[in-house]
PDB file of N, CA and C in Angstrom:
ATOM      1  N   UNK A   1      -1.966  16.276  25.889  1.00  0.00           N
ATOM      2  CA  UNK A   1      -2.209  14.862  25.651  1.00  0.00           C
ATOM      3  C   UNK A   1      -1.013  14.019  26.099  1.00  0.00           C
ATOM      4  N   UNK A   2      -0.168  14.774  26.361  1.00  0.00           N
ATOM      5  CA  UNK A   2       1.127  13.858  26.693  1.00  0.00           C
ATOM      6  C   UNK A   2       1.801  13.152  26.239  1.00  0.00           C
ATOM      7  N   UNK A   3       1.531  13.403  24.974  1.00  0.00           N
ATOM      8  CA  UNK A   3       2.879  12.702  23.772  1.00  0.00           C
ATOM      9  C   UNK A   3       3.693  12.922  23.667  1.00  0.00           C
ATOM     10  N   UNK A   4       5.029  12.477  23.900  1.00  0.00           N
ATOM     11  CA  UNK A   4       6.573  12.930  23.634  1.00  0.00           C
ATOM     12  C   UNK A   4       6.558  12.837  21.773  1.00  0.00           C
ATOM     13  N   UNK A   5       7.650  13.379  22.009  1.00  0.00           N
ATOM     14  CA  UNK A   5       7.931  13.762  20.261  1.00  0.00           C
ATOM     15  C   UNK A   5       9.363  13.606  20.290  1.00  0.00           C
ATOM     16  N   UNK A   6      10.310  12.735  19.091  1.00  0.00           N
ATOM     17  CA  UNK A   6      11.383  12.928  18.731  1.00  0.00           C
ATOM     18  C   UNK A   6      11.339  12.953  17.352  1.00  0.00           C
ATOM     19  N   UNK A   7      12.305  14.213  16.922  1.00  0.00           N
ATOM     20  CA  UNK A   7      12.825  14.754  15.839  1.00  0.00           C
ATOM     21  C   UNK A   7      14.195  13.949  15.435  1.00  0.00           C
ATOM     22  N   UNK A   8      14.537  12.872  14.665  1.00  0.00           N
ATOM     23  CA  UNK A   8      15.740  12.482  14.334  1.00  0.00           C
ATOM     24  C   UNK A   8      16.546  12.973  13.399  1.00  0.00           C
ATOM     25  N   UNK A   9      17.107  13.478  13.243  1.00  0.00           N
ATOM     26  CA  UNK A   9      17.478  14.166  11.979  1.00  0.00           C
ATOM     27  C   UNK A   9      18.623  12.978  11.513  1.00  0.00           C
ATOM     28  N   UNK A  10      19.156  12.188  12.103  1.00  0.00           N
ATOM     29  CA  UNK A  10      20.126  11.256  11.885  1.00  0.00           C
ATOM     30  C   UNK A  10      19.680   9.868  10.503  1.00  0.00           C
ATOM     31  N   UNK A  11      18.171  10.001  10.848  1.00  0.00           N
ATOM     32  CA  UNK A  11      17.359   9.055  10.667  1.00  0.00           C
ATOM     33  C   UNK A  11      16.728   9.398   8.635  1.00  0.00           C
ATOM     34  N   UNK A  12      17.480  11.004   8.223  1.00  0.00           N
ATOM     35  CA  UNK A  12      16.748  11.597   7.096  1.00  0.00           C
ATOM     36  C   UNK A  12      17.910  10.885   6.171  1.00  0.00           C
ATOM     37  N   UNK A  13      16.921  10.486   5.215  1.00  0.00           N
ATOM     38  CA  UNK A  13      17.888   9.987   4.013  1.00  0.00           C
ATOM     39  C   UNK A  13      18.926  11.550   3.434  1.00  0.00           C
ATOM     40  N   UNK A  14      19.866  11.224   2.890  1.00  0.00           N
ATOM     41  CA  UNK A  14      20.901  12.149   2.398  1.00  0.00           C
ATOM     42  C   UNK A  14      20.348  12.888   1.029  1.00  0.00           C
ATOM     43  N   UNK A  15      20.761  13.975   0.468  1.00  0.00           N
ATOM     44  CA  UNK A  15      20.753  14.632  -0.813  1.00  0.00           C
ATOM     45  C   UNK A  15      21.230  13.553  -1.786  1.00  0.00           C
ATOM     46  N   UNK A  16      21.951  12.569  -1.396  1.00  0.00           N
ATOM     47  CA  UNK A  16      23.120  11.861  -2.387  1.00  0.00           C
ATOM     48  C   UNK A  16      21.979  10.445  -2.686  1.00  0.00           C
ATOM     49  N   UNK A  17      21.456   9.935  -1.809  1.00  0.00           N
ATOM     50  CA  UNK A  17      20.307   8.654  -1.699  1.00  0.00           C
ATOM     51  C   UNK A  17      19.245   9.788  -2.481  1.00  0.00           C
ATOM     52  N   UNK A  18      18.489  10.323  -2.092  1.00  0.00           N
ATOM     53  CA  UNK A  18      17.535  11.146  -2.678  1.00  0.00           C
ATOM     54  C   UNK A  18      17.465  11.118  -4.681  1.00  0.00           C
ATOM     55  N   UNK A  19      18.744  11.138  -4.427  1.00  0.00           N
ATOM     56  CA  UNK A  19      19.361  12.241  -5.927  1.00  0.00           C
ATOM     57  C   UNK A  19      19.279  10.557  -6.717  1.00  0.00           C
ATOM     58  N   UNK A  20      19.496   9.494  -6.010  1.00  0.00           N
ATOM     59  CA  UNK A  20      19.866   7.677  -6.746  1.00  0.00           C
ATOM     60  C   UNK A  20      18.529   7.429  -7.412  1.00  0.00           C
ATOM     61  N   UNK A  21      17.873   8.020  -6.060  1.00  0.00           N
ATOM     62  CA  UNK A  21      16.432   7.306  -6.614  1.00  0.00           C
ATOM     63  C   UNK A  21      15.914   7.946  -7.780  1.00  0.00           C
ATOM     64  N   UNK A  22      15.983   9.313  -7.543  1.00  0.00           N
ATOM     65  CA  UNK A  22      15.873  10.310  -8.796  1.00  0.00           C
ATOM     66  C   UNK A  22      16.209   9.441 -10.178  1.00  0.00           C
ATOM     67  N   UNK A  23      17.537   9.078 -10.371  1.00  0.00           N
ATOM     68  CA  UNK A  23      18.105   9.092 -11.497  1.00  0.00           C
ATOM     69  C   UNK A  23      17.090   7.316 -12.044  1.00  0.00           C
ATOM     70  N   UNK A  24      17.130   6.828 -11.043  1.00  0.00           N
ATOM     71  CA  UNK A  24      16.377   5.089 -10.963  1.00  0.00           C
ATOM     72  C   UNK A  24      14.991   5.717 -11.657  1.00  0.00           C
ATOM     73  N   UNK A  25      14.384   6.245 -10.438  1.00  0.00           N
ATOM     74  CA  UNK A  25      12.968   6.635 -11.252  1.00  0.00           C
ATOM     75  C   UNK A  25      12.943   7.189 -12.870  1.00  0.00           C
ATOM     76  N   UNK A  26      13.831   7.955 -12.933  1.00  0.00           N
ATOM     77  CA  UNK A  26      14.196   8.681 -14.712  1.00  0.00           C
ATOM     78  C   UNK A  26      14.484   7.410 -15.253  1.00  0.00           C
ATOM     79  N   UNK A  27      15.423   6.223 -15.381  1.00  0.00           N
ATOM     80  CA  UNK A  27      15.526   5.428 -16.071  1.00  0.00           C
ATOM     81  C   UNK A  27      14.366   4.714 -15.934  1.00  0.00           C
ATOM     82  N   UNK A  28      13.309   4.281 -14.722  1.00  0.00           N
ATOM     83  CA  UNK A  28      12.383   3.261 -15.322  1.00  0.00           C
ATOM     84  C   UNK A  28      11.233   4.081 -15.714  1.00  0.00           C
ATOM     85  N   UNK A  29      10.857   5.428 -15.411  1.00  0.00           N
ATOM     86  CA  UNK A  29      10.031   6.139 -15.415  1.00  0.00           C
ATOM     87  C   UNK A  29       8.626   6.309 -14.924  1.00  0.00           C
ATOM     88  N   UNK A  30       9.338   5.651 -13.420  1.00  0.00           N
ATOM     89  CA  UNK A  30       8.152   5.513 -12.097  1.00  0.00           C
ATOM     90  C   UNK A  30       8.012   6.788 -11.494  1.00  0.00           C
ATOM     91  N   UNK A  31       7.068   7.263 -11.522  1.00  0.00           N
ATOM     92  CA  UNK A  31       6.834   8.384 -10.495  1.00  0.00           C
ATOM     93  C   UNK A  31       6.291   8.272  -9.320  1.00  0.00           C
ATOM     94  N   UNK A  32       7.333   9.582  -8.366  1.00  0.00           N
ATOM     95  CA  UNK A  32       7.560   9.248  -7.064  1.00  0.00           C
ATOM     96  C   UNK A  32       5.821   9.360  -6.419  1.00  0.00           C
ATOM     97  N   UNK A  33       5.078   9.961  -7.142  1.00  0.00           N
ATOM     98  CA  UNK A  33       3.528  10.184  -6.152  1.00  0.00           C
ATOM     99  C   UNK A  33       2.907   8.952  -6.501  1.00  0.00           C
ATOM    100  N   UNK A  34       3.399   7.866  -7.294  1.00  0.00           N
ATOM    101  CA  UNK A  34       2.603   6.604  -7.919  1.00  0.00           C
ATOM    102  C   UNK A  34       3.347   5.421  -6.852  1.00  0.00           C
ATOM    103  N   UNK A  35       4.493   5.549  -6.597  1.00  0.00           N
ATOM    104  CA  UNK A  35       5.414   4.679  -5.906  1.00  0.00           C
ATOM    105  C   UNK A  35       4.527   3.877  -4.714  1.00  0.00           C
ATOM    106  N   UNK A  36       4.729   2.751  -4.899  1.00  0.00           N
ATOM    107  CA  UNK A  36       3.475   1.909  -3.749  1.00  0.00           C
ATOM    108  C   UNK A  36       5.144   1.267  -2.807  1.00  0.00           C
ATOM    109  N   UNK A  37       6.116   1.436  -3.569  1.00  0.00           N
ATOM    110  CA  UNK A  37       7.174   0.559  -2.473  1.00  0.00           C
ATOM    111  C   UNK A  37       8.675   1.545  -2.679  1.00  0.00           C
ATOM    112  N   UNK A  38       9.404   1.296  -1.893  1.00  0.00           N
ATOM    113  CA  UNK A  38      10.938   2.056  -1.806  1.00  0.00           C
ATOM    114  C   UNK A  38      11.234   1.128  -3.245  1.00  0.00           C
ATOM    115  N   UNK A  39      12.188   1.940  -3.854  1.00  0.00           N
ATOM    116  CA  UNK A  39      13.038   1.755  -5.182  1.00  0.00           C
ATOM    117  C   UNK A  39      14.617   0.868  -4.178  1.00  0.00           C
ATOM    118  N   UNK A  40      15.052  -0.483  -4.841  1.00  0.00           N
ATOM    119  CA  UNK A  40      15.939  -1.031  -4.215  1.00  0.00           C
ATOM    120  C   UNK A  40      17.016  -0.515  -4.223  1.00  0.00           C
ATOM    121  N   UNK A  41      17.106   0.862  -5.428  1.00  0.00           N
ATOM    122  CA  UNK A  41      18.558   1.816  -5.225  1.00  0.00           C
ATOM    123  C   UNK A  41      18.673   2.359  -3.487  1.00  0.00           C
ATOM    124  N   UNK A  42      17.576   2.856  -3.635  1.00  0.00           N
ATOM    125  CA  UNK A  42      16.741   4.358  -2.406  1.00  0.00           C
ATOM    126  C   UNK A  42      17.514   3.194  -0.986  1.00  0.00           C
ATOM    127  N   UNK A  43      16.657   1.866  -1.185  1.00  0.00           N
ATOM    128  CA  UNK A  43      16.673   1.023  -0.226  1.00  0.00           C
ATOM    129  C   UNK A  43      18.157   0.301   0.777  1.00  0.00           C
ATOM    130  N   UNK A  44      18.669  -0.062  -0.898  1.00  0.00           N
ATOM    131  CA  UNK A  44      20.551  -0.352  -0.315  1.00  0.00           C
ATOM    132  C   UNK A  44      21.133   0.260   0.462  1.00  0.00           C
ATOM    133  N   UNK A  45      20.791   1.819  -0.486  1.00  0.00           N
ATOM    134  CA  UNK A  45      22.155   3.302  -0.270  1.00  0.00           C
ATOM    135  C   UNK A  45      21.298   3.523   1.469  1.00  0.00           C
ATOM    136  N   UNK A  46      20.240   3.784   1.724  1.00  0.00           N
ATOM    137  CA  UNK A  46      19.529   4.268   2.709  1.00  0.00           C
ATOM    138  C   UNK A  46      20.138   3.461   4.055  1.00  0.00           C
ATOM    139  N   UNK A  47      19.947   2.339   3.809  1.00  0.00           N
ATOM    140  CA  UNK A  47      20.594   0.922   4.648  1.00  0.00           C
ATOM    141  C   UNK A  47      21.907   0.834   4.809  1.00  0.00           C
ATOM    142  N   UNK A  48      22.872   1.142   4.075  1.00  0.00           N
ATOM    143  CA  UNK A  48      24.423   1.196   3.835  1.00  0.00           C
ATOM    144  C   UNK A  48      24.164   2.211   4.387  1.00  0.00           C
ATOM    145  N   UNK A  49      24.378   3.279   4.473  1.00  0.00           N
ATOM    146  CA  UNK A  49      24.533   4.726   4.898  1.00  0.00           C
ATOM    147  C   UNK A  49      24.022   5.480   6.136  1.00  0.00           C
ATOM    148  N   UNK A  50      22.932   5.095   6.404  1.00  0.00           N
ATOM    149  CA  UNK A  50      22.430   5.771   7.475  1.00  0.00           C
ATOM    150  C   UNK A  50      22.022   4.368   8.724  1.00  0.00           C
ATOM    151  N   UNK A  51      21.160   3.541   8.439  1.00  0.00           N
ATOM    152  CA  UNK A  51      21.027   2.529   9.297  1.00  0.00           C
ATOM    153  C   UNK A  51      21.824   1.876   9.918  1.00  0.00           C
ATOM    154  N   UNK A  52      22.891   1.642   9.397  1.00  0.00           N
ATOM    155  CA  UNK A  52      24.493   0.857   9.644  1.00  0.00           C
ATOM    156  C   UNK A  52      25.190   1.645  10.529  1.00  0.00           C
ATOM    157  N   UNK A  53      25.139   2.877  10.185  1.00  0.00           N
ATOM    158  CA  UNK A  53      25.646   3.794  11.512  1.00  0.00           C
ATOM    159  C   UNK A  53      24.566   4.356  12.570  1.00  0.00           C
ATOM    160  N   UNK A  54      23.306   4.361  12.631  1.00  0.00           N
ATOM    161  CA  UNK A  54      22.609   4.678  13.944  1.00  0.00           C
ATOM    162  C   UNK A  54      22.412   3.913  15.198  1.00  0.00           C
ATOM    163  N   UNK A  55      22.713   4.318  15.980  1.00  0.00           N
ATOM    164  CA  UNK A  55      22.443   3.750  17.015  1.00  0.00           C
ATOM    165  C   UNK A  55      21.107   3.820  17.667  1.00  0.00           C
ATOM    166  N   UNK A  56      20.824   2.424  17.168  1.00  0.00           N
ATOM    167  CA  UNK A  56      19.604   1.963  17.744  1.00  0.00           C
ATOM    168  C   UNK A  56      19.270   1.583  19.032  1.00  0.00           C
ATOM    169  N   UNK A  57      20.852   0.848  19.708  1.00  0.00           N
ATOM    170  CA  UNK A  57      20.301   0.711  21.445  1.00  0.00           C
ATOM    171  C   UNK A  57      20.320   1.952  21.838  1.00  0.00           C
ATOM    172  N   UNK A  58      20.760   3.380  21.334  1.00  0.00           N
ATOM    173  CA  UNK A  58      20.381   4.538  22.147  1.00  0.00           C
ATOM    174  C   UNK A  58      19.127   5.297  22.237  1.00  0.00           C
ATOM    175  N   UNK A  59      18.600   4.878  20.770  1.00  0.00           N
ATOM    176  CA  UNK A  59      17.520   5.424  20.808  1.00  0.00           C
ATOM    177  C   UNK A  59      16.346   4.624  21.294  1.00  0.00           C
ATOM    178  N   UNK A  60      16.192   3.411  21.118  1.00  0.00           N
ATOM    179  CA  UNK A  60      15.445   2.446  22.253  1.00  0.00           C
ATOM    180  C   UNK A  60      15.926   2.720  23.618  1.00  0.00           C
ATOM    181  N   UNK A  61      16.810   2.896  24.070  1.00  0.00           N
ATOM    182  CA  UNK A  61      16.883   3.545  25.597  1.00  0.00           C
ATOM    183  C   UNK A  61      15.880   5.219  25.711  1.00  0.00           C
ATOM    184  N   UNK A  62      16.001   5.752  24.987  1.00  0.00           N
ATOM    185  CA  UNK A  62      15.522   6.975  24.767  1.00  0.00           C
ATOM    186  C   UNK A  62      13.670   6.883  24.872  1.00  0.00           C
ATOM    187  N   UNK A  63      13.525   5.891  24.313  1.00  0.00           N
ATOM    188  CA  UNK A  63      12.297   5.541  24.471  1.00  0.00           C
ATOM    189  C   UNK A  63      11.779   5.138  25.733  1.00  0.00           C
ATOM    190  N   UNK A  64      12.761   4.227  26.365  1.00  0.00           N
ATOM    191  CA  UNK A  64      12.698   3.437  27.526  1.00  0.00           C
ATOM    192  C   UNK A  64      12.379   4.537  28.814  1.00  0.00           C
ATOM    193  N   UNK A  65      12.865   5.127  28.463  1.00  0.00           N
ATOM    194  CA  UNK A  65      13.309   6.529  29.694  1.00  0.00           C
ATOM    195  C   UNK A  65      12.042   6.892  29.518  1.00  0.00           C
ATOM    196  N   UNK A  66      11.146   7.356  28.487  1.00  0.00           N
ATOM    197  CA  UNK A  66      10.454   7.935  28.025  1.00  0.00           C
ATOM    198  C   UNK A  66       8.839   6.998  28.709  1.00  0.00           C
ATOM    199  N   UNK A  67       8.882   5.886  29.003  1.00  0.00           N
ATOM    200  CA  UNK A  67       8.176   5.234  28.946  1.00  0.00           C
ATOM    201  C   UNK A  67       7.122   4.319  27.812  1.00  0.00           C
ATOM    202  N   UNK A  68       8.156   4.949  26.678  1.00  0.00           N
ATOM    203  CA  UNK A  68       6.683   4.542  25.544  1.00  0.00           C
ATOM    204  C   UNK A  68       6.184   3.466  24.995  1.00  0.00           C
ATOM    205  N   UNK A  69       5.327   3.168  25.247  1.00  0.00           N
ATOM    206  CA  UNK A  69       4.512   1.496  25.351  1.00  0.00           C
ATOM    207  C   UNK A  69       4.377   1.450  23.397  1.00  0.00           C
ATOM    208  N   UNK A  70       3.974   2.577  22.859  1.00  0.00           N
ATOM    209  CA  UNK A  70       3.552   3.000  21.304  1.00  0.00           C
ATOM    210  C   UNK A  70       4.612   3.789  20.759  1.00  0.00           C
ATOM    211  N   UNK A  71       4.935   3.596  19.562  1.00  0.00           N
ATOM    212  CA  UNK A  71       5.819   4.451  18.581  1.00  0.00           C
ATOM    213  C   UNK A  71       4.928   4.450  17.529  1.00  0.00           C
ATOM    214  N   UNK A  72       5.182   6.201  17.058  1.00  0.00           N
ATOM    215  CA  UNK A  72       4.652   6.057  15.816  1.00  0.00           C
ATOM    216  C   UNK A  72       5.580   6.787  15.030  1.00  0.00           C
ATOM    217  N   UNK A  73       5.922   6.563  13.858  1.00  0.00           N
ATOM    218  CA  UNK A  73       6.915   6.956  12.648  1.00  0.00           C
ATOM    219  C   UNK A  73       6.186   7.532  11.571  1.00  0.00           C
ATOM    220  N   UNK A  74       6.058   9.242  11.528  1.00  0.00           N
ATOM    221  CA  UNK A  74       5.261   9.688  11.071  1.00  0.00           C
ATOM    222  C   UNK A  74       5.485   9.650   9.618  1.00  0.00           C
ATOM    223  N   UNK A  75       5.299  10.166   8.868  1.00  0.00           N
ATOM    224  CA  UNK A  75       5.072   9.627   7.297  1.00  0.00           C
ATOM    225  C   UNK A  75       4.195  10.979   6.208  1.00  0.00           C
ATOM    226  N   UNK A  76       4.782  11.001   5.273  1.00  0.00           N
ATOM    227  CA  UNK A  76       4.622  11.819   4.523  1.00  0.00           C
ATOM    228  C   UNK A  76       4.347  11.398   3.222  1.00  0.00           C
ATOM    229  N   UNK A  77       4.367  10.294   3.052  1.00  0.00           N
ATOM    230  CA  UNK A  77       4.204   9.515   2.029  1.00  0.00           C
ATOM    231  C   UNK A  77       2.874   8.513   2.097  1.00  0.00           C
ATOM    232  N   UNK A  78       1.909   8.391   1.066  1.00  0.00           N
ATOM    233  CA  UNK A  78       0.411   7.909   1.232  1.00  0.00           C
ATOM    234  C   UNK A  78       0.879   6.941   1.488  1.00  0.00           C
ATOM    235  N   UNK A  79       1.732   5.954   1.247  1.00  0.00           N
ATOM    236  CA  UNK A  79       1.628   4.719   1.489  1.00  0.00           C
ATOM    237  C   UNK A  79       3.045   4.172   2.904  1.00  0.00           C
ATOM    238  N   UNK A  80       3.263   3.936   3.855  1.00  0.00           N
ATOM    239  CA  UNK A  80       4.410   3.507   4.564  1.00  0.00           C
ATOM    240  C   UNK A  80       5.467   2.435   3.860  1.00  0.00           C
ATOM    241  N   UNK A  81       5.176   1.766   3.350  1.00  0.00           N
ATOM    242  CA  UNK A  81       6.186   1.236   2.514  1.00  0.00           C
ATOM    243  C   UNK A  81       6.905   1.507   1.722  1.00  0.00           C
ATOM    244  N   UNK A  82       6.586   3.155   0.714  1.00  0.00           N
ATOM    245  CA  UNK A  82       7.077   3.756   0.011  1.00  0.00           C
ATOM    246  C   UNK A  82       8.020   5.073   1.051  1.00  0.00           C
ATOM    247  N   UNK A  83       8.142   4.721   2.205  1.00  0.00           N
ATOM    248  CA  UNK A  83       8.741   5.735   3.074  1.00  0.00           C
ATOM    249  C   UNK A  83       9.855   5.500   3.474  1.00  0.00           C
ATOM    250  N   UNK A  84      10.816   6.346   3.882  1.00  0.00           N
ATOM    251  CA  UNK A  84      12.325   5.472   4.764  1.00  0.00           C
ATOM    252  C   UNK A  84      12.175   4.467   5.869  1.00  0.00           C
ATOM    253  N   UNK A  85      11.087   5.798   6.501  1.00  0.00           N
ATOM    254  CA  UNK A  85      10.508   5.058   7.677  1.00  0.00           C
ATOM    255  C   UNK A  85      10.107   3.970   7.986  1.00  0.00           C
ATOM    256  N   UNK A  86       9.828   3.111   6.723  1.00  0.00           N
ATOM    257  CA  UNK A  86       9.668   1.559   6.534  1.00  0.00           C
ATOM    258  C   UNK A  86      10.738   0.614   7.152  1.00  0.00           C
ATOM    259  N   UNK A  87      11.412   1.202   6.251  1.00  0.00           N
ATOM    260  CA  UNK A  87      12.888   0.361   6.851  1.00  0.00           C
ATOM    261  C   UNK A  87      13.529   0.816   8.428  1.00  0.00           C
ATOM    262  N   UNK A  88      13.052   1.907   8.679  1.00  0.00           N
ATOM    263  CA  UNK A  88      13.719   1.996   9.960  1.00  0.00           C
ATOM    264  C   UNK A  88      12.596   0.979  10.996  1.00  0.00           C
ATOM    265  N   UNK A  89      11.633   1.060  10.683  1.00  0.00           N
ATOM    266  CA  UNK A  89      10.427   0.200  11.352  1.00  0.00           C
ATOM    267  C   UNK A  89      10.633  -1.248  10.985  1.00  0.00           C
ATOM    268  N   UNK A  90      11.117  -2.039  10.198  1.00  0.00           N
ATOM    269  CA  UNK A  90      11.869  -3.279   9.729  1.00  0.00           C
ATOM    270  C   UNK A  90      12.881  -3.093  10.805  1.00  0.00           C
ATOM    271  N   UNK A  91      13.863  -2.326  11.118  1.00  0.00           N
ATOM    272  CA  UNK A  91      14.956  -2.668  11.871  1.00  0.00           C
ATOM    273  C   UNK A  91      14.605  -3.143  13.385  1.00  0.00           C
ATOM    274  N   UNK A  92      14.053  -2.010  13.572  1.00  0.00           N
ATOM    275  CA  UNK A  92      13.309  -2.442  15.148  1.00  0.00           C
ATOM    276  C   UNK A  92      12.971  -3.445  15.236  1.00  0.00           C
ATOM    277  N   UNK A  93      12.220  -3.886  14.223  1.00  0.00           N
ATOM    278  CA  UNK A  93      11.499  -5.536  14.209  1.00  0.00           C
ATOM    279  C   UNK A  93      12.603  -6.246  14.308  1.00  0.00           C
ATOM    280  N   UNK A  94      13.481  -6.297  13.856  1.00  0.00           N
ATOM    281  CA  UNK A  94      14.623  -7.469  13.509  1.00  0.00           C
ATOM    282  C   UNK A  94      15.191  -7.355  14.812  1.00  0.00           C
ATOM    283  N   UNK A  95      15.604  -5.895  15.401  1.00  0.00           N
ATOM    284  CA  UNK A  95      16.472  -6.232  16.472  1.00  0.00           C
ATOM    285  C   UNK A  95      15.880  -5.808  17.927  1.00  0.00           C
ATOM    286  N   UNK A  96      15.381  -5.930  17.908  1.00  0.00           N
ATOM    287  CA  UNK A  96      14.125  -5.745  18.857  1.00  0.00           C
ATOM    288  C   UNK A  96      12.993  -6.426  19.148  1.00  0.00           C
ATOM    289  N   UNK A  97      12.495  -6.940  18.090  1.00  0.00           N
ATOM    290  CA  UNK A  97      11.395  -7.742  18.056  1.00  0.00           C
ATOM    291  C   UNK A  97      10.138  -7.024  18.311  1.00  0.00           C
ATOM    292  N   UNK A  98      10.270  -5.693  17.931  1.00  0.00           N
ATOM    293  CA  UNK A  98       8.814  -4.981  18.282  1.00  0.00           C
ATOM    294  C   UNK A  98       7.796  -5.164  16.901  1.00  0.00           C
ATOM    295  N   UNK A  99       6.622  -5.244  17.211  1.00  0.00           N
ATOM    296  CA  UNK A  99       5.492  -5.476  16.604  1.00  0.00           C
ATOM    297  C   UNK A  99       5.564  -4.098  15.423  1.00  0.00           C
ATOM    298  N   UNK A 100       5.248  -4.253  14.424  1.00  0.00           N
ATOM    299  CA  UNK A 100       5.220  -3.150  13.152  1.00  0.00           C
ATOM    300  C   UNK A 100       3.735  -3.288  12.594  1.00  0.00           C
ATOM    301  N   UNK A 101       3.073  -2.109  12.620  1.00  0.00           N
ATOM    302  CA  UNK A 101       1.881  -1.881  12.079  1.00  0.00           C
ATOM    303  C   UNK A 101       1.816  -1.267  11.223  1.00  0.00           C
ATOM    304  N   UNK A 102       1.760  -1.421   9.948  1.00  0.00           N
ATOM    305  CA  UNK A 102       1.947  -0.467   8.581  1.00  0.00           C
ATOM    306  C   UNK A 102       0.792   0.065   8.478  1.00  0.00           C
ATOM    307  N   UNK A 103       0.142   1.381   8.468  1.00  0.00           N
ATOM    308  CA  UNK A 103      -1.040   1.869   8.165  1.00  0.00           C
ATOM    309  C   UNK A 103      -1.062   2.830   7.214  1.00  0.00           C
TER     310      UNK A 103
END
């Protein structure tokens, strides 16, 4: 079918972000399979930490090379807003100006 595929591993939230939200969810006592949106702990630390350091004009070049007219940011979570991947799909928008389709 001719789909390229990238694996980011740069792009995975940390044990240490993981472990915030943990302790957030225990104090309000939201559970993570009920979660309709990112927890603003998950959201900060995720943004401070990993987004702030990726390089995004490389990986939009990466794409570029690639030709890809479509991105999709696969998801493991029922809802995309409750995903990292949200926010990395927010960034693009902001600095890029690419169109975001939450499905």
């Amino acid at each position: 079918m001719r789909i390229n595929y990238l694996h980011i591993k740069k792009l995975a939230p940390t044990s240490e972000i993981r472990e915030k939200q943990k302790s957030e969810d225990a104090r309000t006592g939201e559970l993570k399979r009920f979660r309709n949106k990112l927890g603003q702990v998950f959201a900060n630390e995720y943004c401070k930490q990993i987004l702030s350091n990726f390089d995004f004009d490389n990986f939009v070049s990466e794409l570029k090379k690639m030709n890809a007219q479509n991105v999709v940011l696969l998801c493991v979570e029922e809802k995309a807003c409750a995903c990292h991947r949200s926010l990395v799909a927010n960034e693009l928008q902001r600095k890029y100006n690419y169109e975001i389709i939450h499905l």
